[in-house]
C-alpha atoms as a PDB file:
ATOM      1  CA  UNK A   1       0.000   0.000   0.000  1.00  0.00           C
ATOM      2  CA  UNK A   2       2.620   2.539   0.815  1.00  0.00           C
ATOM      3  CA  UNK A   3       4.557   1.495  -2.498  1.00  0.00           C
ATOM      4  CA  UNK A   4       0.972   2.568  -4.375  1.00  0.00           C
ATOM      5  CA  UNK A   5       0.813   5.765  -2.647  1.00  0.00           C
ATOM      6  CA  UNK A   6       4.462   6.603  -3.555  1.00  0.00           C
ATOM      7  CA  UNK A   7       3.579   5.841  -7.432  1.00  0.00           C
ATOM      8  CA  UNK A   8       0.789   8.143  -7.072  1.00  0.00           C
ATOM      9  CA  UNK A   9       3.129  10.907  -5.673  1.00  0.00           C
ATOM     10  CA  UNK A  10       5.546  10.733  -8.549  1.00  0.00           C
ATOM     11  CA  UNK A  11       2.513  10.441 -11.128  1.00  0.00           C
ATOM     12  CA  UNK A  12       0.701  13.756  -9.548  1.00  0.00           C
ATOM     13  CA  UNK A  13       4.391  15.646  -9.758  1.00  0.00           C
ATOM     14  CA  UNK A  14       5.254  14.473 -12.952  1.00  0.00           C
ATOM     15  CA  UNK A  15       1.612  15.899 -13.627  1.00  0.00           C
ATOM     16  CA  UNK A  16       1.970  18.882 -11.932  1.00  0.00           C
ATOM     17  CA  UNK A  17       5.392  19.567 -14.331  1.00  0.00           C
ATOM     18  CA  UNK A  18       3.093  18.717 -17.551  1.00  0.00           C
ATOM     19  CA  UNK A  19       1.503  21.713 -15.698  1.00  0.00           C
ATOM     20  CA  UNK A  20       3.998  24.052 -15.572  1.00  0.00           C
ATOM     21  CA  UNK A  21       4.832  23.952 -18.731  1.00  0.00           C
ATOM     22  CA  UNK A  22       2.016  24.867 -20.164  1.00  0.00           C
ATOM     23  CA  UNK A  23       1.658  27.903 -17.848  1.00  0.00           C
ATOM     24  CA  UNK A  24       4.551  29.098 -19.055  1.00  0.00           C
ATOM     25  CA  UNK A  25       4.342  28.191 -22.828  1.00  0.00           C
ATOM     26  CA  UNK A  26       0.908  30.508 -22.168  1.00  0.00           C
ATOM     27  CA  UNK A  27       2.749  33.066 -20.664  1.00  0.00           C
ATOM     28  CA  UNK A  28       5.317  33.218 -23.194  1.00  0.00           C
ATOM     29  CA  UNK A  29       2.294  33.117 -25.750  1.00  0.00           C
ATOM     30  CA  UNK A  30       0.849  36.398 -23.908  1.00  0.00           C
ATOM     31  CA  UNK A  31       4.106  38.246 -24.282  1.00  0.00           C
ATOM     32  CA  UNK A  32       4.436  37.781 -27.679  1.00  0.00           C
ATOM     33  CA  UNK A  33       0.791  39.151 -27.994  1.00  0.00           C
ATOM     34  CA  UNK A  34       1.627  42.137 -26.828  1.00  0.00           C
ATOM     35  CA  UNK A  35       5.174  42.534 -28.185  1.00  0.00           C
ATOM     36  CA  UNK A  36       3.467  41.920 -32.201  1.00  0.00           C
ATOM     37  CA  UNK A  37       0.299  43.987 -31.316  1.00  0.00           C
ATOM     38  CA  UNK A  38       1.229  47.552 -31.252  1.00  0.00           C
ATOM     39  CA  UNK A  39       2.592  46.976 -34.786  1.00  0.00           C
ATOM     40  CA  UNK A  40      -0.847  45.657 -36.276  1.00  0.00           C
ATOM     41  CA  UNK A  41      -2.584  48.469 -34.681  1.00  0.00           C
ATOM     42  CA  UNK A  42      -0.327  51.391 -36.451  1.00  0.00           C
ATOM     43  CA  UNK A  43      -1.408  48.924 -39.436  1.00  0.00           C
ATOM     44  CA  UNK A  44      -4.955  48.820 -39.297  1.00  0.00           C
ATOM     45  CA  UNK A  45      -4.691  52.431 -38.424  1.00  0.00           C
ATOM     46  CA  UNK A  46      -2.881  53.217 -41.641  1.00  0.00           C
ATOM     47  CA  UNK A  47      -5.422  51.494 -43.733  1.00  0.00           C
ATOM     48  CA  UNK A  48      -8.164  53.297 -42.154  1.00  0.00           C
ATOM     49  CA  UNK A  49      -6.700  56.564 -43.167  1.00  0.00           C
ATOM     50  CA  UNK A  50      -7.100  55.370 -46.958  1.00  0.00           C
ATOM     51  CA  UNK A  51      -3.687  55.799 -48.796  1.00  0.00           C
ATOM     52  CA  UNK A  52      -1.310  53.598 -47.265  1.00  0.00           C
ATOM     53  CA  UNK A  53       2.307  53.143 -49.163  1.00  0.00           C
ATOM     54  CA  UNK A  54       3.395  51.281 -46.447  1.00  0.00           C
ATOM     55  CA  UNK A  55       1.001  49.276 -45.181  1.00  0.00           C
ATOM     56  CA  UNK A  56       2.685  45.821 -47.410  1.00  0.00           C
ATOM     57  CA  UNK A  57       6.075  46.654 -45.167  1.00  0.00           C
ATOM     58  CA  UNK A  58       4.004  47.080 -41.903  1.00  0.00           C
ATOM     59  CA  UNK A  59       2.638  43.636 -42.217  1.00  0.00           C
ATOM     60  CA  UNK A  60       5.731  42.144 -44.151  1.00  0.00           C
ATOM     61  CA  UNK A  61       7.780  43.619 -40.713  1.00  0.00           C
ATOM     62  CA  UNK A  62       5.491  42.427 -38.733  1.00  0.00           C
ATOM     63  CA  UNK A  63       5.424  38.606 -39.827  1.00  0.00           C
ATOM     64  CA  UNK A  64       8.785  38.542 -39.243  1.00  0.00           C
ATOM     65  CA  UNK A  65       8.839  40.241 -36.343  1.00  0.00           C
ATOM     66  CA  UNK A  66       6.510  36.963 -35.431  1.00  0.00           C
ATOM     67  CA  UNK A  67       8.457  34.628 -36.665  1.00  0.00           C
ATOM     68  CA  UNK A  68      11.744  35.670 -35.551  1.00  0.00           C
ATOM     69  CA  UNK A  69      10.323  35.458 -31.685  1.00  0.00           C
ATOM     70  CA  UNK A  70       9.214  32.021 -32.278  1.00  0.00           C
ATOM     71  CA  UNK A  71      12.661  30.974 -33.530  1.00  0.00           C
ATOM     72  CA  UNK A  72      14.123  32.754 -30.560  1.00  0.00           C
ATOM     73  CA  UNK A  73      11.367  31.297 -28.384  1.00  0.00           C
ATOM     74  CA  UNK A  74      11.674  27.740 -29.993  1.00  0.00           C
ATOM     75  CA  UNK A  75      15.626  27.897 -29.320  1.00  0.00           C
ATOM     76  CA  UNK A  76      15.649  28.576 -25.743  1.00  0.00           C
ATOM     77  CA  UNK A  77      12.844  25.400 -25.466  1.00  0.00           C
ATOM     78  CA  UNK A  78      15.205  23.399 -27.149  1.00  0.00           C
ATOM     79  CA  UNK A  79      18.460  24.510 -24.760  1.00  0.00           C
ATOM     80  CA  UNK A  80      16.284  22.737 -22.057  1.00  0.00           C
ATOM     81  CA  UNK A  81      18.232  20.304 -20.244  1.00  0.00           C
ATOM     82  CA  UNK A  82      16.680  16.961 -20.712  1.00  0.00           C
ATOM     83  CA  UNK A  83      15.256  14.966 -17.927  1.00  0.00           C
ATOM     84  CA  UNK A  84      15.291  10.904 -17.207  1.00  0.00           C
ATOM     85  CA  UNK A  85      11.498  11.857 -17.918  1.00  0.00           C
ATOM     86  CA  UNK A  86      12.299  12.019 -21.346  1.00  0.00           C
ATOM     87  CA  UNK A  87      12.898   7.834 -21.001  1.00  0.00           C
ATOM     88  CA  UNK A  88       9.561   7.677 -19.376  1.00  0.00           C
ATOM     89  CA  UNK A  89       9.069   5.039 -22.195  1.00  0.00           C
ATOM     90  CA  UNK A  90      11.520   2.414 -19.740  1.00  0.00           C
ATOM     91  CA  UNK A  91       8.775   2.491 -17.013  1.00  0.00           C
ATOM     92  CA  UNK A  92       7.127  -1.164 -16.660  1.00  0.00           C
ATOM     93  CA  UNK A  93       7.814  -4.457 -16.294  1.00  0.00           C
ATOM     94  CA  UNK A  94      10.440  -6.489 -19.304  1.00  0.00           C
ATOM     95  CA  UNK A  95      10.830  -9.593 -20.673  1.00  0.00           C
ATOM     96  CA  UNK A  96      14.409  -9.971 -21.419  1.00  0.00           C
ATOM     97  CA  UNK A  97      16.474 -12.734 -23.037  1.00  0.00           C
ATOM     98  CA  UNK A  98      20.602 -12.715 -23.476  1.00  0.00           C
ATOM     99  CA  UNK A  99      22.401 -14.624 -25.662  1.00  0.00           C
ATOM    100  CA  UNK A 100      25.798 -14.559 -25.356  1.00  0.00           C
ATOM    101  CA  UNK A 101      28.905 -15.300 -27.474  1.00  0.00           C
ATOM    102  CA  UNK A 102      32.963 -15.318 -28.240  1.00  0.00           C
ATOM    103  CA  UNK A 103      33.867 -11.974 -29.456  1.00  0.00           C
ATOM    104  CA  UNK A 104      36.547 -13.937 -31.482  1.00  0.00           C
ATOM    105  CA  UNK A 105      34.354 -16.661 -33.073  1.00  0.00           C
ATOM    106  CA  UNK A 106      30.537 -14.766 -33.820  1.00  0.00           C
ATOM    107  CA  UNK A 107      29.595 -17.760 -35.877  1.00  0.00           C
ATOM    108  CA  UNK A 108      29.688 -20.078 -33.494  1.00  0.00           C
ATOM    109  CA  UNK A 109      27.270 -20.843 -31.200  1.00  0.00           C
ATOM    110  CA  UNK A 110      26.529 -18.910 -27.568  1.00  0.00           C
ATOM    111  CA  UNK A 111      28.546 -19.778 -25.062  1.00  0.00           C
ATOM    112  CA  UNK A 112      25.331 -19.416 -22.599  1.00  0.00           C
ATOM    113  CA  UNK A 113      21.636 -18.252 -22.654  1.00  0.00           C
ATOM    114  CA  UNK A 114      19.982 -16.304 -19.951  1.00  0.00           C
ATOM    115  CA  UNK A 115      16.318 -15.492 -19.490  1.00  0.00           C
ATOM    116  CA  UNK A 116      14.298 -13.416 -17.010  1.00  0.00           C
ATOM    117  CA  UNK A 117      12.507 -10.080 -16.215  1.00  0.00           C
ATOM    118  CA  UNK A 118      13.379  -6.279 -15.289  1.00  0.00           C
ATOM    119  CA  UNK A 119      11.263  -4.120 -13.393  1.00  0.00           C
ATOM    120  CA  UNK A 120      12.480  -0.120 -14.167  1.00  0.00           C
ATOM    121  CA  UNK A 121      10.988   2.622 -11.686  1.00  0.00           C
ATOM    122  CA  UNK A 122      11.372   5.951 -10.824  1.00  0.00           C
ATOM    123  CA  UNK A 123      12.845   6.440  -7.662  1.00  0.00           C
ATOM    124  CA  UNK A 124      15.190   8.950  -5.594  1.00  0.00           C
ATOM    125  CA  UNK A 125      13.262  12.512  -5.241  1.00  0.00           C
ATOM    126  CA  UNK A 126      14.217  15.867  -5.809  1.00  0.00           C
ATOM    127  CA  UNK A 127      11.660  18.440  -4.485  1.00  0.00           C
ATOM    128  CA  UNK A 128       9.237  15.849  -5.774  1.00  0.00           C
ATOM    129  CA  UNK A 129      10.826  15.216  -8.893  1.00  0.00           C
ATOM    130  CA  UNK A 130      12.321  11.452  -9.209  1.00  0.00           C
ATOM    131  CA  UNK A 131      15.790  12.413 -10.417  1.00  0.00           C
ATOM    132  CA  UNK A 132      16.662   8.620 -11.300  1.00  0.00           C
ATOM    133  CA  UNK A 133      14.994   5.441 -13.196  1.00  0.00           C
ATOM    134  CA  UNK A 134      16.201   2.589 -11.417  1.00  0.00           C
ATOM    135  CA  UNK A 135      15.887  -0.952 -13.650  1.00  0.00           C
ATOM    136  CA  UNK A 136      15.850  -4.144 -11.482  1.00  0.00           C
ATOM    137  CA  UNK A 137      15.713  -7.596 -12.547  1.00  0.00           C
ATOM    138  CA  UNK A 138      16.902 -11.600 -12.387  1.00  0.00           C
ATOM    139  CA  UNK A 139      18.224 -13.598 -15.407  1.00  0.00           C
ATOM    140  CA  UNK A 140      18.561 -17.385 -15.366  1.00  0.00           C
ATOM    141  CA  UNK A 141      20.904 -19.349 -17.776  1.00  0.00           C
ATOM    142  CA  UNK A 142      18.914 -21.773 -19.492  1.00  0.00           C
ATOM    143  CA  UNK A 143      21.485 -23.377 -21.489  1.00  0.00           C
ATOM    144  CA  UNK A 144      25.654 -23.461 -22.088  1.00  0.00           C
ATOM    145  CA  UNK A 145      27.935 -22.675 -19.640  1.00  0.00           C
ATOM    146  CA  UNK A 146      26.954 -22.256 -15.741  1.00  0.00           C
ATOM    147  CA  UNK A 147      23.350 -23.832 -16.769  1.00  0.00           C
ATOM    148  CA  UNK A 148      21.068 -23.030 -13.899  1.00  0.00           C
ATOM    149  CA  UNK A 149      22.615 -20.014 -12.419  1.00  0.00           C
ATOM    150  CA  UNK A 150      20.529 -17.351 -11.335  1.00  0.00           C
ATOM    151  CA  UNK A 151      21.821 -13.760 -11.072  1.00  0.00           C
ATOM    152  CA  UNK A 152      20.617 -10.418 -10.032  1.00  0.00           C
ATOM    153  CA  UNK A 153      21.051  -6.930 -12.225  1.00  0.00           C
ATOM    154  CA  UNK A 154      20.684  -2.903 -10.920  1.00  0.00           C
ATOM    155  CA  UNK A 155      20.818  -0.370 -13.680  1.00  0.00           C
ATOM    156  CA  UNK A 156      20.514   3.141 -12.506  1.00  0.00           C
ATOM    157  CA  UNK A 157      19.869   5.796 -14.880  1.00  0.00           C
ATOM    158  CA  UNK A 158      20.380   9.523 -14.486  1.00  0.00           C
ATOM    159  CA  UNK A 159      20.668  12.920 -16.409  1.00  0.00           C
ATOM    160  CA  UNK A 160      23.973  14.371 -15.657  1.00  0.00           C
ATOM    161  CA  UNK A 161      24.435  18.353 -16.102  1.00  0.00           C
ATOM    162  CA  UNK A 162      28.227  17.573 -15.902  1.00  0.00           C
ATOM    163  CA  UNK A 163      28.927  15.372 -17.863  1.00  0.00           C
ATOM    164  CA  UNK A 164      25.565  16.508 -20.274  1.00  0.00           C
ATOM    165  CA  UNK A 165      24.314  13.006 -21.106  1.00  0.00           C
ATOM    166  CA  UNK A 166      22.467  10.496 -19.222  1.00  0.00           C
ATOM    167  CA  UNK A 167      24.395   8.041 -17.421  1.00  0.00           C
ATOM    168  CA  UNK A 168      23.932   4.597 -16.059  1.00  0.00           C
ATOM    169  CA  UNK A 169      25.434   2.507 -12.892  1.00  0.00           C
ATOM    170  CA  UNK A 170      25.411  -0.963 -13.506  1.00  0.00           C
ATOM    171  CA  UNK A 171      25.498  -3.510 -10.386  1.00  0.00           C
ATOM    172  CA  UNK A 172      24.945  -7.215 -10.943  1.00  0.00           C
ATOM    173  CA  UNK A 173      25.349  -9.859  -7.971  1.00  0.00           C
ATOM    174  CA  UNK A 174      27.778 -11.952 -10.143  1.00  0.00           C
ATOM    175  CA  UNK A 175      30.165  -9.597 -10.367  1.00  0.00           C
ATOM    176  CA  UNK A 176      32.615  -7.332  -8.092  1.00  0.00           C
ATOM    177  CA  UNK A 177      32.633  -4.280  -9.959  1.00  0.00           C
ATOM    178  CA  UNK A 178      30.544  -1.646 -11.370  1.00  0.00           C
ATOM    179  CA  UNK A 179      30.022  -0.708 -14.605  1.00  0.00           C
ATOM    180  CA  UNK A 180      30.057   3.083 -15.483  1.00  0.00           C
ATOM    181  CA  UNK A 181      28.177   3.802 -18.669  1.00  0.00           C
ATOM    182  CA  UNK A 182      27.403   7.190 -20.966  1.00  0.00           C
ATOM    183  CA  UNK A 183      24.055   6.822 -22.146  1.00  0.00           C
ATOM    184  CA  UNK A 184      23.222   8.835 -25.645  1.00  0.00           C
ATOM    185  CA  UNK A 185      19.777   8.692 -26.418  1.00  0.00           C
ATOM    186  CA  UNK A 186      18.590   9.226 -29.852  1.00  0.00           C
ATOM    187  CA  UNK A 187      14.860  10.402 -29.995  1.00  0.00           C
ATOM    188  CA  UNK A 188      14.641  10.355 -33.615  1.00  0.00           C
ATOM    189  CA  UNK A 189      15.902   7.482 -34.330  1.00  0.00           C
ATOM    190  CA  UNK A 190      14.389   5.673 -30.657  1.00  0.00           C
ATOM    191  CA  UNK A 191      18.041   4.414 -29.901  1.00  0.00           C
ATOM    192  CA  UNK A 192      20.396   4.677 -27.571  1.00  0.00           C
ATOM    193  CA  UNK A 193      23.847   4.038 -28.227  1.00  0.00           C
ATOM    194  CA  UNK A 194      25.832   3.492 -24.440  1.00  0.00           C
ATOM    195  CA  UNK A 195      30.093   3.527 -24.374  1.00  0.00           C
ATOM    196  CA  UNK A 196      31.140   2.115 -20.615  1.00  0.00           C
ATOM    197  CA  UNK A 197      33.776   0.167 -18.994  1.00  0.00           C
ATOM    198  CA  UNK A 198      33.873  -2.701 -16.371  1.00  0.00           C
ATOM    199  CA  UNK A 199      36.302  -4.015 -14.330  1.00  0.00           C
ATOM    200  CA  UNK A 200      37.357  -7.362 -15.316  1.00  0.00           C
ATOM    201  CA  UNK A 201      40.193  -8.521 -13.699  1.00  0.00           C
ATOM    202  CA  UNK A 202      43.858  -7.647 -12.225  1.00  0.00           C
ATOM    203  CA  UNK A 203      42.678  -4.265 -12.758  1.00  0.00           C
ATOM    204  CA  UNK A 204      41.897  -4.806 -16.642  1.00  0.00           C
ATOM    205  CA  UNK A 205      39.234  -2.567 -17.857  1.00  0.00           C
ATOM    206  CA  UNK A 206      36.790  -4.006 -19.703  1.00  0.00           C
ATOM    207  CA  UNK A 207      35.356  -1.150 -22.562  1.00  0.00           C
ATOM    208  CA  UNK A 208      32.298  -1.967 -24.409  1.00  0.00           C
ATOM    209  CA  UNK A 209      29.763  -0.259 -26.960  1.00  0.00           C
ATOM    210  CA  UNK A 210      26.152  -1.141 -25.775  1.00  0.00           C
ATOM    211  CA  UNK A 211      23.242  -0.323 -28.114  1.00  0.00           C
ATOM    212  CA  UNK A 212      19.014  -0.746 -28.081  1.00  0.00           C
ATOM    213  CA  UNK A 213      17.405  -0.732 -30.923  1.00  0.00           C
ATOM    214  CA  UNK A 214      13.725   0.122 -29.935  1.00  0.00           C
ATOM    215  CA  UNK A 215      10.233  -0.348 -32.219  1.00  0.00           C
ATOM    216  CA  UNK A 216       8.236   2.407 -32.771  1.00  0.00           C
ATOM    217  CA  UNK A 217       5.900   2.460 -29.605  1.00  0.00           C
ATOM    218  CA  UNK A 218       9.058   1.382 -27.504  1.00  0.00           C
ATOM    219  CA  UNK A 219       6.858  -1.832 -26.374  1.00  0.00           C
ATOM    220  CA  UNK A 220      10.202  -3.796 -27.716  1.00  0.00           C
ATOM    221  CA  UNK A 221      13.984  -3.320 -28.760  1.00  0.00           C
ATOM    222  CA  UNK A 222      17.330  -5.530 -29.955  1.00  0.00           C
ATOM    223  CA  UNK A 223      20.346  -5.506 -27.859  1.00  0.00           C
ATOM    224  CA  UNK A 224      23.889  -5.660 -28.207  1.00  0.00           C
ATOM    225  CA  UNK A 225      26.845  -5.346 -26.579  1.00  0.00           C
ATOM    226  CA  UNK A 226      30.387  -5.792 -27.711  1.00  0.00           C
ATOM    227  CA  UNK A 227      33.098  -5.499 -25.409  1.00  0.00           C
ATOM    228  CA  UNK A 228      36.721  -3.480 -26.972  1.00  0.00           C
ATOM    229  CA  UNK A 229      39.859  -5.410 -25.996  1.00  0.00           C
ATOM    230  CA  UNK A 230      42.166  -3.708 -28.438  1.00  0.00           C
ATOM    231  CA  UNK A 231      44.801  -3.060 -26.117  1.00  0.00           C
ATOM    232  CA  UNK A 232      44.241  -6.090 -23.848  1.00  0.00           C
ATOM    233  CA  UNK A 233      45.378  -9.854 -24.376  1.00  0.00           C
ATOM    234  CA  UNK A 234      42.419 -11.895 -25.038  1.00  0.00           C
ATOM    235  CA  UNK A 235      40.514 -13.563 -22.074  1.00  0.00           C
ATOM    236  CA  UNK A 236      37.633 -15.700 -21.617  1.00  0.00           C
ATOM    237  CA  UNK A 237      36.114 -12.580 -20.850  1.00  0.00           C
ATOM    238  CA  UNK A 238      35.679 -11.680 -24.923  1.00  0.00           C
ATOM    239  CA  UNK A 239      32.218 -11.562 -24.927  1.00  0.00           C
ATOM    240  CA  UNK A 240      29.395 -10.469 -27.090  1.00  0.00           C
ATOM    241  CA  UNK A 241      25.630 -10.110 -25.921  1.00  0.00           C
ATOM    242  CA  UNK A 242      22.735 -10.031 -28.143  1.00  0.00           C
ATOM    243  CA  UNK A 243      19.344  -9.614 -26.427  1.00  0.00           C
ATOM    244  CA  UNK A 244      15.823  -8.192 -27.176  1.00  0.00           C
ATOM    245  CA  UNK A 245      13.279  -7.266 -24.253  1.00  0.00           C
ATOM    246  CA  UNK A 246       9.132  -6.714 -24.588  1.00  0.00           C
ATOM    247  CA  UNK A 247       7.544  -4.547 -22.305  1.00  0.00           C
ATOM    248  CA  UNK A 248       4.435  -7.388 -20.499  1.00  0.00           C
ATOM    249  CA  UNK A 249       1.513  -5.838 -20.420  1.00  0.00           C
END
């Protein structure tokens, strides 16, 4: 019960920002009112008088007038920072399947399978506002290496003014380290394309380019991850994951 009224909280805020902004887009809308209507009252004043020569600049001036303060308006909009609202999409419960194989031999087949869920939330408040999207989940290896194994995952996402990206914290039980990610999300094309790096071992780093493909009503994308080992000798740790996930209804 107290989980549902926490949900609720973040839904009313994140309503109560859809709010906002429309105040001020209306606000902004006022302004421009009364910046643009002087100009097309000295016009209809002009062609009340009768003989007007320059009653085709008046308007002409004052279309551009209007369209120049939309650009300007339209820039500072887009100078916005982005929010982890913007991945509001990632919200829900996934079904999400891993195959993995040899970075060195791609046509052979995966060294293991794993299969399980992921649960991704807003959590951690500011002012009301949840500031991160926290993704938990459990993956099982069905088949290959380590059959049976069961393992736990933690991806935290965040919008960093710093760095001006998002960025994501991986923590998975199997593992001892943490994986520090740069997450680029591309709206237009619904991708994101994530460069991190993981410890591995005898303080090797591990680099990798991580990428998800989504579908058009981001109810399902394709995964992959290929790790970079260019300057490291090559370890049973050469991996490749290919994966898809679909939102469950």
């Amino acid at each position: 019960m107290a989980a549902h009224h926490l949900n609720s909280g973040k839904v009313s805020s994140l309503q109560s920002r859809k709010w906002h902004k429309i105040i001020y887009l209306i606000k902004c809308s006022v302004v421009l009112i009364n910046r643009v209507a002087p100009f097309v009252q000295l016009d209809l004043l002009r062609s009340k008088q009768g003989f007007n020569p320059m009653r085709k600049f008046s308007t002409l001036y004052t279309l551009v007038l209007v369209f120049l303060t939309l650009s300007a308006f339209s820039q500072k909009v887009k100078k916005t920072n982005p929010t982890v609202q913007d991945l509001d999409f990632l919200i829900g419960k996934w079904e999400i399947t891993f195959k993995i194989y040899d970075t060195h031999n791609p046509d052979s087949a995966p060294v293991f399978t794993e299969k399980g869920w992921q649960i991704c939330e807003y959590d951690m408040d500011l002012n009301g506002t949840p500031m991160f999207i926290i993704c938990k989940g459990e993956l099982k290896i069905d088949s290959g290496r380590n059959i049976g194994r069961t393992r736990e995952i933690q991806e935290s996402i965040r919008y960093s003014r710093f760095e001006k990206s998002f960025e994501r914290i991986g923590i998975y039980s199997n593992w001892p380290a943490t994986g520090l990610e740069i997450l680029k999300y591309d709206s237009t094309k619904a991708k994101f394309i994530i460069q991190g790096q993981l410890n591995v071992q005898n303080n090797m780093l591990e680099r990798y380019m991580d990428t998800y493909q989504f579908n058009k009503d981001y109810s399902y994308f394709d995964r992959t991850n290929i790790a970079n080992f260019s300057d490291m000798p090559i370890t049973v740790y050469n991996l490749t994951l290919k994966g898809t996930g679909r939102k469950m209804k």
